[in-house]
Protein backbone atom coordinates (compact mmCIF):
# COMPACT_ATOMS: atom_id res chain seq x y z
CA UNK A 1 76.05 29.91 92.03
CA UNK A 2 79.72 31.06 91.21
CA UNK A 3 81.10 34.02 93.14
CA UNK A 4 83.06 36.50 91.03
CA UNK A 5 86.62 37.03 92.55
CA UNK A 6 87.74 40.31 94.27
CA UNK A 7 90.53 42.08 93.16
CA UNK A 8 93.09 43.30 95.52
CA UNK A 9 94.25 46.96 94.89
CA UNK A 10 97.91 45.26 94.23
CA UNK A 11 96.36 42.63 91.64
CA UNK A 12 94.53 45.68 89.90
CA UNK A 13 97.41 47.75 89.39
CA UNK A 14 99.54 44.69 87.81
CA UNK A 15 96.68 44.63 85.01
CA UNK A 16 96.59 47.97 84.90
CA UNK A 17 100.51 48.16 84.23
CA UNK A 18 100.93 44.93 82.01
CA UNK A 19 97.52 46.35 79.62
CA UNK A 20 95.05 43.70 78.59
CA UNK A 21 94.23 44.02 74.57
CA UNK A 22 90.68 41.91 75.99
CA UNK A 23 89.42 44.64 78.37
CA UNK A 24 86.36 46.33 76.87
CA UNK A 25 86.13 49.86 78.56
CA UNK A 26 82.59 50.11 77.78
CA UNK A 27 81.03 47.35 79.71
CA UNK A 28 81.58 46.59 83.49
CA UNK A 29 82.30 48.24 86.86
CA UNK A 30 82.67 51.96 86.20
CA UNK A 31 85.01 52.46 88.63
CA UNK A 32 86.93 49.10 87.49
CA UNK A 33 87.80 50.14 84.26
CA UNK A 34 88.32 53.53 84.99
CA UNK A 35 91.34 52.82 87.35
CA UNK A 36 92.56 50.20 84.70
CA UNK A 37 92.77 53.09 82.33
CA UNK A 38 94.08 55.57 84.22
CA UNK A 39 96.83 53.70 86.24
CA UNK A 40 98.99 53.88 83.38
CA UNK A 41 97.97 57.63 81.85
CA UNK A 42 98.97 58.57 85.16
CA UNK A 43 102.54 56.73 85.59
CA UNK A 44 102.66 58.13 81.28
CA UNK A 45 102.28 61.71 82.76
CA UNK A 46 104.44 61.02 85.46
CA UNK A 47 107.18 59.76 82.98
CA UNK A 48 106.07 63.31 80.65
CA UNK A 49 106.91 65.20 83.91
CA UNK A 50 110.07 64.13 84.80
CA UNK A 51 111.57 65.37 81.48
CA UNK A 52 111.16 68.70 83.28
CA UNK A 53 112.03 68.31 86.33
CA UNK A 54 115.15 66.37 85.27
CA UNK A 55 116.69 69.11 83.62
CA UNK A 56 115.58 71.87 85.75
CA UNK A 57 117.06 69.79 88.47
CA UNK A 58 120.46 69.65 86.49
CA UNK A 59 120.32 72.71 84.88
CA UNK A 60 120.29 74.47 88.32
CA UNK A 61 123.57 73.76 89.33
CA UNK A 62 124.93 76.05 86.06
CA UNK A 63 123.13 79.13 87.45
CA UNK A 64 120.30 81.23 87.54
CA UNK A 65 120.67 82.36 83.64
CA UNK A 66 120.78 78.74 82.66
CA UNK A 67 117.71 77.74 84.71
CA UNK A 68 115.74 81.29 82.78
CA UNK A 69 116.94 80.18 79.15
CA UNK A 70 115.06 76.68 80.13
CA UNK A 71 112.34 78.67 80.94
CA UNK A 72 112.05 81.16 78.31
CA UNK A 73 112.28 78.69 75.77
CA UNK A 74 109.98 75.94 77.35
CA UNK A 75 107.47 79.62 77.49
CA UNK A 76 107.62 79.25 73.54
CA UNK A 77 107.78 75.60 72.66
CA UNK A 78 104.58 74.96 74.55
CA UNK A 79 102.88 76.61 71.61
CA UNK A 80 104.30 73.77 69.80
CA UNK A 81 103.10 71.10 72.90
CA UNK A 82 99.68 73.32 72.13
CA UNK A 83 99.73 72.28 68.34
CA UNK A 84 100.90 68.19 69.43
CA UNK A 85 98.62 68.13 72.12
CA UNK A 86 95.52 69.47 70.08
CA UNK A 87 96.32 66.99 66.98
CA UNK A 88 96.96 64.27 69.77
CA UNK A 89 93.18 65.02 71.17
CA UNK A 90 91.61 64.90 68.13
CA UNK A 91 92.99 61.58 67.44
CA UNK A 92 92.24 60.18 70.86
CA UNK A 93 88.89 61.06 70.34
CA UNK A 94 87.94 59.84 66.99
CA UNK A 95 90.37 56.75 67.61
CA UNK A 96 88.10 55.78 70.81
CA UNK A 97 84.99 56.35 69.13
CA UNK A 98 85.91 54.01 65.96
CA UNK A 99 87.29 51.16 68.95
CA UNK A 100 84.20 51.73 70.73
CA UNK A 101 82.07 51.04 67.53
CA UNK A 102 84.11 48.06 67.24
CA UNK A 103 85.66 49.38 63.77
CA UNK A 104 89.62 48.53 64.61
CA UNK A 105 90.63 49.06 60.62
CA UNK A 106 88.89 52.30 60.92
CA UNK A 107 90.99 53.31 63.86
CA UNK A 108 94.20 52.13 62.47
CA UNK A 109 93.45 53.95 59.13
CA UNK A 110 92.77 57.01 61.61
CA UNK A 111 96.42 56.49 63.21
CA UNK A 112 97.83 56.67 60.03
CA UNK A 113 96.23 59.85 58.87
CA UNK A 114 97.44 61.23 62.43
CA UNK A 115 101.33 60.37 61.34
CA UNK A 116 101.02 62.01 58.31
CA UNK A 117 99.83 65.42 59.66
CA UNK A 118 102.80 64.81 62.65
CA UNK A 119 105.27 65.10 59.84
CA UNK A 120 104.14 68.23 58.21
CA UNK A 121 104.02 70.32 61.70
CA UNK A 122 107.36 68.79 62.72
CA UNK A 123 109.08 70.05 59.52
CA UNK A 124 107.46 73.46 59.62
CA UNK A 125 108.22 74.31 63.29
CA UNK A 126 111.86 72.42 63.40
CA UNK A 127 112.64 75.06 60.53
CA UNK A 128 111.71 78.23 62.37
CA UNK A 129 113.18 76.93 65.46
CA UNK A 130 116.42 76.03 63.67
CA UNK A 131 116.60 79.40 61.53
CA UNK A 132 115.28 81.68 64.23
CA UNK A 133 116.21 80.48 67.63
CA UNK A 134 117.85 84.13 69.20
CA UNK A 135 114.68 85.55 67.72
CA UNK A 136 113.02 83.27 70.12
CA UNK A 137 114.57 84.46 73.32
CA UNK A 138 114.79 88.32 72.23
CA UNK A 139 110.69 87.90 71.61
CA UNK A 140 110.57 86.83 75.03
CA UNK A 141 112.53 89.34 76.90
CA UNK A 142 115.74 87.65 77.11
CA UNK A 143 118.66 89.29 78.66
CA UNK A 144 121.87 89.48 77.28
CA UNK A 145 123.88 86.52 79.10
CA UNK A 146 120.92 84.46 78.15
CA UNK A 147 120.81 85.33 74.51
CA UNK A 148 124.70 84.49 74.16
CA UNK A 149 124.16 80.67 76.84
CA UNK A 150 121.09 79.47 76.04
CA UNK A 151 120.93 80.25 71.78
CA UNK A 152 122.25 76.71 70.67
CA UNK A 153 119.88 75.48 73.56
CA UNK A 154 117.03 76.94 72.24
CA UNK A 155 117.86 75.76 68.39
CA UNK A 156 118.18 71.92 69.50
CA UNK A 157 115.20 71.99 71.66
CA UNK A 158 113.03 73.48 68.48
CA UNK A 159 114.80 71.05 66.05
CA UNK A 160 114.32 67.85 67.50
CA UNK A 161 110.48 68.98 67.62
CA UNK A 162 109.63 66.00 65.94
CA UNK A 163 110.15 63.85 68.82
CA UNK A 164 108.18 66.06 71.08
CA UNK A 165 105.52 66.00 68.07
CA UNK A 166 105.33 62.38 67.27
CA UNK A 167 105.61 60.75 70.68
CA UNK A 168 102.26 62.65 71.89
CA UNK A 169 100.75 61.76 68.57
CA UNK A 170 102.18 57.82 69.07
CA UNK A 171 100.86 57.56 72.93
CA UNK A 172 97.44 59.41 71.72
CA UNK A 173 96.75 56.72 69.30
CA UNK A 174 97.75 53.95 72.37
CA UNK A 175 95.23 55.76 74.37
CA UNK A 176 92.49 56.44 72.03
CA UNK A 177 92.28 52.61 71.74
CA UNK A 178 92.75 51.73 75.55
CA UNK A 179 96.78 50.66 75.41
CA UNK A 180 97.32 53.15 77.99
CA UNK A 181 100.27 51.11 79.15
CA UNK A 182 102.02 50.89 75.80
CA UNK A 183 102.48 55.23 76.14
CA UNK A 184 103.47 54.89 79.76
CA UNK A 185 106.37 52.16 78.42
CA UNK A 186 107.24 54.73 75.57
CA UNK A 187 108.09 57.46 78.15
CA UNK A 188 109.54 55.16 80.66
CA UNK A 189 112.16 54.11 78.58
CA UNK A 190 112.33 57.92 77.17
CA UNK A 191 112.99 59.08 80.40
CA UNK A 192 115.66 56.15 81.49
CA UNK A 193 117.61 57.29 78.77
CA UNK A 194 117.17 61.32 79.76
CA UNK A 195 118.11 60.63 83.26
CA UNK A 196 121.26 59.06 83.02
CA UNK A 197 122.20 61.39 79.79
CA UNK A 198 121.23 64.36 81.40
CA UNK A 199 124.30 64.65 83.59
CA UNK A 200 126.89 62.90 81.35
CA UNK A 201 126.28 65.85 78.88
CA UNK A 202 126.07 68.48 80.85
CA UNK A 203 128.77 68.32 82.97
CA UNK A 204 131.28 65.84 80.97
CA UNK A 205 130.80 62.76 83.55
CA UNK A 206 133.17 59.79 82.46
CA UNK A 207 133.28 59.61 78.49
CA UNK A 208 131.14 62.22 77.70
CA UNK A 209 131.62 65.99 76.41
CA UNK A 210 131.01 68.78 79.33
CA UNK A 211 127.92 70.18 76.85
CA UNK A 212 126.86 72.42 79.52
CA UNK A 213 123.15 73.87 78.71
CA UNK A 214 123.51 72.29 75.11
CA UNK A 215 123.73 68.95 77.02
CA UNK A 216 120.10 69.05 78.44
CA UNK A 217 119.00 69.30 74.49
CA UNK A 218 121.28 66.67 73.28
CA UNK A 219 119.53 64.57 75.94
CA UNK A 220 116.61 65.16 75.91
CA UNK A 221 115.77 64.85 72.13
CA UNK A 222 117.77 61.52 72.32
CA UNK A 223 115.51 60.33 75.02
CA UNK A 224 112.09 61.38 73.60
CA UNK A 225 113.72 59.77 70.14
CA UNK A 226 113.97 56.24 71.68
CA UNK A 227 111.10 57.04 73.16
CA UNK A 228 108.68 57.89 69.92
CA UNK A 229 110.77 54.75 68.13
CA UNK A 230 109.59 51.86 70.29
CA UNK A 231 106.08 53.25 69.86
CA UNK A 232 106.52 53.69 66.17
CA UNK A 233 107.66 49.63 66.44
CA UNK A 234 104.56 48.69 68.19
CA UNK A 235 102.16 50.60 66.41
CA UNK A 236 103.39 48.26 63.13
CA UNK A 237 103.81 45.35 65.34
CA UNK A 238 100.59 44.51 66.01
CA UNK A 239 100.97 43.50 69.45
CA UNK A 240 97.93 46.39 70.42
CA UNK A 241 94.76 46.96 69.13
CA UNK A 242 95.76 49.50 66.46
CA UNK A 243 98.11 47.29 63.67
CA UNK A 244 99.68 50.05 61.12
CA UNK A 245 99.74 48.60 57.82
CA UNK A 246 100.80 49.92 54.21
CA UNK A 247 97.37 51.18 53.46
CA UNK A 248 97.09 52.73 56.27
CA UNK A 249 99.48 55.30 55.42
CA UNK A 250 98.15 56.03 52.21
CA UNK A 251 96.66 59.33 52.36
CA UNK A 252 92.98 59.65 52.96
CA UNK A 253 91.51 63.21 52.53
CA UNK A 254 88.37 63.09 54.40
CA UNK A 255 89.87 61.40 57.25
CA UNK A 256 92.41 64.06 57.31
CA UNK A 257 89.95 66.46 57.14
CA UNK A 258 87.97 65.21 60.03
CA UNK A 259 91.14 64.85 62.66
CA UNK A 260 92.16 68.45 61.38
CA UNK A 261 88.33 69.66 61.97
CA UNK A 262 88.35 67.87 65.66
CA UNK A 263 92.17 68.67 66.46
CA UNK A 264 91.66 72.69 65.55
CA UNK A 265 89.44 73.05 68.35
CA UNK A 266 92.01 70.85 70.48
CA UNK A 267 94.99 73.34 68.66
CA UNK A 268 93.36 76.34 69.61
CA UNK A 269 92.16 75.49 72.82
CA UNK A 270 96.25 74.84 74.21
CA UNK A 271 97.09 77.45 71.92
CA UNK A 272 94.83 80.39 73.74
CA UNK A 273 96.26 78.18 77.28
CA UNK A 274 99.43 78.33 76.46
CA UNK A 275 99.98 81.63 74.32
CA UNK A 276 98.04 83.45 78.00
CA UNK A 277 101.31 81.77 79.09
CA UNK A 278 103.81 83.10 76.75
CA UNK A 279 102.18 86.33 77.53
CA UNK A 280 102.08 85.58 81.43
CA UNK A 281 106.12 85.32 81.43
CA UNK A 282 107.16 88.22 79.30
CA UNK A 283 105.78 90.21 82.27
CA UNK A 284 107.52 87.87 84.70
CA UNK A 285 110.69 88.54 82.55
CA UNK A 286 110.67 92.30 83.27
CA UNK A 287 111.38 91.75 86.82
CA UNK A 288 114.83 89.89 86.53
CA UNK A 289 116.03 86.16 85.61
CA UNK A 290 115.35 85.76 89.21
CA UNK A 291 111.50 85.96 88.85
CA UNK A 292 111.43 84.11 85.96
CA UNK A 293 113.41 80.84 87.29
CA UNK A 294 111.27 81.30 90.76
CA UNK A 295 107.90 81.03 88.31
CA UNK A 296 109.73 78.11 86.32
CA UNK A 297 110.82 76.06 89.61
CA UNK A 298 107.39 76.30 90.56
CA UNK A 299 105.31 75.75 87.77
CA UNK A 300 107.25 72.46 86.93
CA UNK A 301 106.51 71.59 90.58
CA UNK A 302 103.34 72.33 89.91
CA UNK A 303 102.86 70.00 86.62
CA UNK A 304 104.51 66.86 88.45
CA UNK A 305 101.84 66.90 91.59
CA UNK A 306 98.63 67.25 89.29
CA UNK A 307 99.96 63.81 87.52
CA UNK A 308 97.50 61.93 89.19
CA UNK A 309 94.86 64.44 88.02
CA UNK A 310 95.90 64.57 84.65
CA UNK A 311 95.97 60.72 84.24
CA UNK A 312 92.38 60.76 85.61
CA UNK A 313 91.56 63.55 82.90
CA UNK A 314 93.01 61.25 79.84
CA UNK A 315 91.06 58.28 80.90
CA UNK A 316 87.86 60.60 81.12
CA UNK A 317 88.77 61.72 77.62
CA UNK A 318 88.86 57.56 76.50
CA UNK A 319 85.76 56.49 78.30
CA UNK A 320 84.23 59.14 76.75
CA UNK A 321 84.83 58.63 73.56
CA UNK A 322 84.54 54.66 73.45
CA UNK A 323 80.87 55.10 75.71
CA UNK A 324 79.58 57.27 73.09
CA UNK A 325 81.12 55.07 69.98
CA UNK A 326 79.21 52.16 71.72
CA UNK A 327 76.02 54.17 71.84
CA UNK A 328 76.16 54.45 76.20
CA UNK A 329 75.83 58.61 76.42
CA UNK A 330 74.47 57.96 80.27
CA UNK A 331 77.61 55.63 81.09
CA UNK A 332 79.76 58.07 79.26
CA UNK A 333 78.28 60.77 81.74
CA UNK A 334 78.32 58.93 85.03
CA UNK A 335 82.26 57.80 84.29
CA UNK A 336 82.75 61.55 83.92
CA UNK A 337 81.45 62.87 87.60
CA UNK A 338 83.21 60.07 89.06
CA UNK A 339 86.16 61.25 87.70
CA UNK A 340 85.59 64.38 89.12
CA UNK A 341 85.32 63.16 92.29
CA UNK A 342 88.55 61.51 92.12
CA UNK A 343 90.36 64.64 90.70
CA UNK A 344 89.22 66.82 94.20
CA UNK A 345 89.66 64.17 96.70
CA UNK A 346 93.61 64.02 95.15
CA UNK A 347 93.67 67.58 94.38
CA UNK A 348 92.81 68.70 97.81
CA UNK A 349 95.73 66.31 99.46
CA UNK A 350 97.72 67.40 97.01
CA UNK A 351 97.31 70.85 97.98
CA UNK A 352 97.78 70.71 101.74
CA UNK A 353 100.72 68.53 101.32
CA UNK A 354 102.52 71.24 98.70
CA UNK A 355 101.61 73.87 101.56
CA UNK A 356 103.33 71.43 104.20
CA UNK A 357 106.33 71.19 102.83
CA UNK A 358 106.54 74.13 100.57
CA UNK A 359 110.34 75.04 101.61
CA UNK A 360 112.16 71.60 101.07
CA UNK A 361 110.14 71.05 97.63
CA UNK A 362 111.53 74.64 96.30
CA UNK A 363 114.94 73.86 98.08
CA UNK A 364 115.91 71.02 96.55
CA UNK A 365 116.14 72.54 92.80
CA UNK A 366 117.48 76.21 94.12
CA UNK A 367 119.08 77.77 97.30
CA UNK A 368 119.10 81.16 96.10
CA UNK A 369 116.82 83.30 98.52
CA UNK A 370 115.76 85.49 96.01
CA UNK A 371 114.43 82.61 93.39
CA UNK A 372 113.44 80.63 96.61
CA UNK A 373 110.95 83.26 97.56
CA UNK A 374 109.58 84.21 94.00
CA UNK A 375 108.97 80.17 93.74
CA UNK A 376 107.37 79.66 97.54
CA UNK A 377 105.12 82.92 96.78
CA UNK A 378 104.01 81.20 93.67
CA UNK A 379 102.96 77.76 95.14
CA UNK A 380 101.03 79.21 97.71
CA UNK A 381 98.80 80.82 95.73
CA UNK A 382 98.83 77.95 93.21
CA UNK A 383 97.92 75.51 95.56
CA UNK A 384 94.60 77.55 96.89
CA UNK A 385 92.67 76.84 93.52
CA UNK A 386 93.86 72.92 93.13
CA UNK A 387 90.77 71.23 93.90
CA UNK A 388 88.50 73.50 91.28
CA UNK A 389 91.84 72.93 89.08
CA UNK A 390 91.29 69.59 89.35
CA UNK A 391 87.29 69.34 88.42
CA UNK A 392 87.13 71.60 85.42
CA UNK A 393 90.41 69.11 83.94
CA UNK A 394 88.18 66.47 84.50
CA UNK A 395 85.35 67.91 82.41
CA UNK A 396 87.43 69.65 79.82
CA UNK A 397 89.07 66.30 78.87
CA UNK A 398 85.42 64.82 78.91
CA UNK A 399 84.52 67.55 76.30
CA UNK A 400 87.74 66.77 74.36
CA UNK A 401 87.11 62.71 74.58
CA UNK A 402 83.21 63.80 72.97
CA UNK A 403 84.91 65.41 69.95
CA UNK A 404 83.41 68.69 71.01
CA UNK A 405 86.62 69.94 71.39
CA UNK A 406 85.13 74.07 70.10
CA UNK A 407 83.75 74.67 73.93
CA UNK A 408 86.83 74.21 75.81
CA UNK A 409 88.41 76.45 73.06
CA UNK A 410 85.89 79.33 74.30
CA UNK A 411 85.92 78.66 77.93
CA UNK A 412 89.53 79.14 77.20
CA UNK A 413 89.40 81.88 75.44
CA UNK A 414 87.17 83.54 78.30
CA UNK A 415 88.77 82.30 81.50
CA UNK A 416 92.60 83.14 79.97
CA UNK A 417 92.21 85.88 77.50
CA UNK A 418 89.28 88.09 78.98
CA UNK A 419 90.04 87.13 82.40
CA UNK A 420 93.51 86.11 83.32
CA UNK A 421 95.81 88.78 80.97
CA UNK A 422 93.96 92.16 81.80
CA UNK A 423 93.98 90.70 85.23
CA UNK A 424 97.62 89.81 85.46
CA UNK A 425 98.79 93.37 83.91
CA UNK A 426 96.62 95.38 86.01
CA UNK A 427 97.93 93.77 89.38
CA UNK A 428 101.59 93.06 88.58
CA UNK A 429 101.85 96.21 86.41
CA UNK A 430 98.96 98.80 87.34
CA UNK A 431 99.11 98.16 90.62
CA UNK A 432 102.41 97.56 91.60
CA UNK A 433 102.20 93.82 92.92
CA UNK A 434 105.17 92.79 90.66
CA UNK A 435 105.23 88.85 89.82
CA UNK A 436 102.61 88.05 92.64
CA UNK A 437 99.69 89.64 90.98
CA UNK A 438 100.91 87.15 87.72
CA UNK A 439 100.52 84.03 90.28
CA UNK A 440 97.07 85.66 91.06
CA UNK A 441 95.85 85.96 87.99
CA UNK A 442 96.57 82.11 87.33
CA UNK A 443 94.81 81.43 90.59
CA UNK A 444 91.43 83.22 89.22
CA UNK A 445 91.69 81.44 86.19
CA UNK A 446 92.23 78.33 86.87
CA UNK A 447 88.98 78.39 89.58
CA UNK A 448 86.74 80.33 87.08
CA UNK A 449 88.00 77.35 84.29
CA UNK A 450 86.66 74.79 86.58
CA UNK A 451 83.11 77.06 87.62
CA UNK A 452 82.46 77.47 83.88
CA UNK A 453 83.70 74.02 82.63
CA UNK A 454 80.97 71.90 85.44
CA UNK A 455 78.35 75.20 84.02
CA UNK A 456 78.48 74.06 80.58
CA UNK A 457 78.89 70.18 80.75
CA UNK A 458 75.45 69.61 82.86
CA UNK A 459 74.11 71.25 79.65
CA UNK A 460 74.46 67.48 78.32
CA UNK A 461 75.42 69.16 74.62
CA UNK A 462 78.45 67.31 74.12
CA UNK A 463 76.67 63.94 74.08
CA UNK A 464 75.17 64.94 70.40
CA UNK A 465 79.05 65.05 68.59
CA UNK A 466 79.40 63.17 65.80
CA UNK A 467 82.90 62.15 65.04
């Protein structure tokens, strides 16, 4: 009788990197194909992160106003990740579910749909970015020196929206249909280009203009551009599993209908997150640029350590979706808790080494004691509620990956809006804690999200979506 070969952890993770158009997601070792999967979400999230933390690392060294107007703007044009991330899960999960159904021209028709619905939020946000950018930063409490450094910023970074819009859309497709690595190339060649721009722009290195904040724009949206173009070029290639064609892009109404009816739960979900957020740093604001770079430093340290977590969280939202298209609800389920498992064990490491070495992390973007403390306060208390964090992303991407993206919309809705705000105004405000009862507020959230989210999802109802 033949023995099947065992795969070392280093021959795993070279499939997992070079992707494998022949892997079927729905059949096999559970934890197997999980790992395949989310190898490469997490290096794509890892690639996503470093946009951030690039310019925030560069941006420091013009000064504390520079490092706000980065911050106050980033506040707003999450509402437009919330929009691109919503459309992007409503077209992992119906892409997944036509894949795991074994229906690839149904999938690539989807993908098409997706592109056309990219274009139409791109042109409509780029326009209000372009036309109102001061408006922007006066909404969120900008002060004065900020308003007259960071304007142009501001206008570039709305502008060139449609690279922020149509390289989530491009690497949702990829992982809808299990090309996770094809998204993680996208952004690794994104960032490349971001990295060594970054500093040639801002600060005039060899051939280049001294741009100053303007710089971190230019390079950015040239990086994300490259970026969304060599998925664009694969995507018609044909080299994946999803081959754009002519007819593809041929507008469909009902398919259009049915990512916009999956994707508005997905929109409004991000949209309650991320508008709590908006909301969260206009009260930061009042206390002084340095509160809000301390929160900004932070929070981007905050989104590069959960990679792992997050990566875990797409690949939930995949196997869901292709487990369910293939008629496996139980296999769908049991991928899910293991996934959860994952996300604590990493979470909780994570934790105790941000608590470790809390002082060189914050140190090494900002020496300014004030901004220093306002960021170590805010990691602390971050850090507490990382292993709950880490469970309820699990299951929310699981809900998002079933198409029954309306739930985490109201869990949402209750854990930010009923929750988090009256909680973060009455301690910061009401009771005099100042930025610290903000980082509080997140911290009660962000446990109660992952309470609610394991609540709801043993309820089995999300196995019952048709998409």
């Amino acid at each position: 009788m033949a023995t099947q070969k065992i795969e070392t952890p280093w021959q795993l993770f070279k499939q997992a990197v070079a992707g494998d158009t022949e892997i079927d997601y729905t059949q096999g070792s559970i934890a197997r194909v999980t790992l395949l999967l989310a190898i490469p979400m997490i290096l794509e999230m890892a690639m996503e992160s470093v946009f951030a933390v690039v310019d925030i690392f560069f941006v420091a060294g013009l000064g504390t106003e520079a490092v706000a107007t980065v911050g106050l703007t980033e506040a707003m044009i999450t509402l437009l990740y919330a929009v691109a991330i919503g459309l992007s899960m409503g077209t992992t999960a119906m892409i997944a579910r036509r894949i795991g159904e074994k229906n690839t021209a149904a999938a690539s028709l989807a993908a098409g749909q997706a592109i056309w619905i990219g274009v139409f939020v791109s042109v409509f946000v780029g326009l209000i970015g372009i036309f109102y950018a001061r408006n922007i930063l006066m909404l969120m409490g900008a002060d004065e020196i900020v308003l007259e450094t960071g304007e142009t910023y501001t206008r570039l970074m709305f502008g060139g929206c449609f690279t922020i819009v149509f390289l989530f859309l491009v690497n949702a497709i990829f992982r809808g249909a299990g090309d996770a690595s094809l998204a993680m190339r996208a952004l690794t060649l994104a960032n490349c280009i971001n990295i060594v721009l970054d500093p040639c722009l801002i600060y005039g290195y060899g051939p280049f203009p001294e741009l100053g904040l303007t710089g971190a724009a230019v390079a950015t949206n040239i990086g994300r551009g490259v970026g969304m173009m060599y998925g664009l070029y694969y995507l018609c290639s044909g080299r994946g599993r999803i081959h754009l064609h002519l007819q593809h892009l041929k507008i469909q109404l009902p398919v259009v209908i049915s990512l916009l009816r999956i994707s508005a739960g997905g929109v409004s979900q991000f949209l309650i997150a991320t508008a709590s957020w908006v909301f969260l740093m206009q009260i930061v604001s009042g206390f002084g640029s340095e509160a809000v770079a301390g929160y900004t430093i932070a929070v981007r340290v905050v989104m590069f350590s959960i990679l792992p977590a997050w990566g875990l969280s797409n690949a939930a939202a995949t196997l869901v979706g292709q487990n369910l298209g293939a008629g496996l609800p139980e296999r769908a389920e049991a991928t899910v808790w293991k996934i959860v498992k994952y996300n604590s064990i990493y979470m909780g490491i994570a934790s105790v080494l941000m608590l470790l070495f809390i002082h060189p992390i914050v140190e090494f973007f900002t020496q300014e004691p004030v901004v220093v403390g306002y960021a170590v306060q805010c990691l602390r208390i971050f850090a507490a509620a990382f292993v709950a964090w880490g469970a309820g992303m699990a299951i929310i991407q699981a809900f998002n990956g079933a198409g029954d993206t309306m739930t985490p919309t109201w869990i949402n809705l209750f854990c930010f809006w009923v929750v988090q705000v009256p909680l973060a105004y009455t301690l910061s405000l009401g009771l005099g804690l100042g930025p610290v009862g903000v980082f509080w507020s997140v911290f009660v959230a962000d446990i109660l999200t992952g309470i609610v989210g394991f609540l709801v999802f043993r309820r089995g109802k999300w196995k019952l979506r048709m998409v």
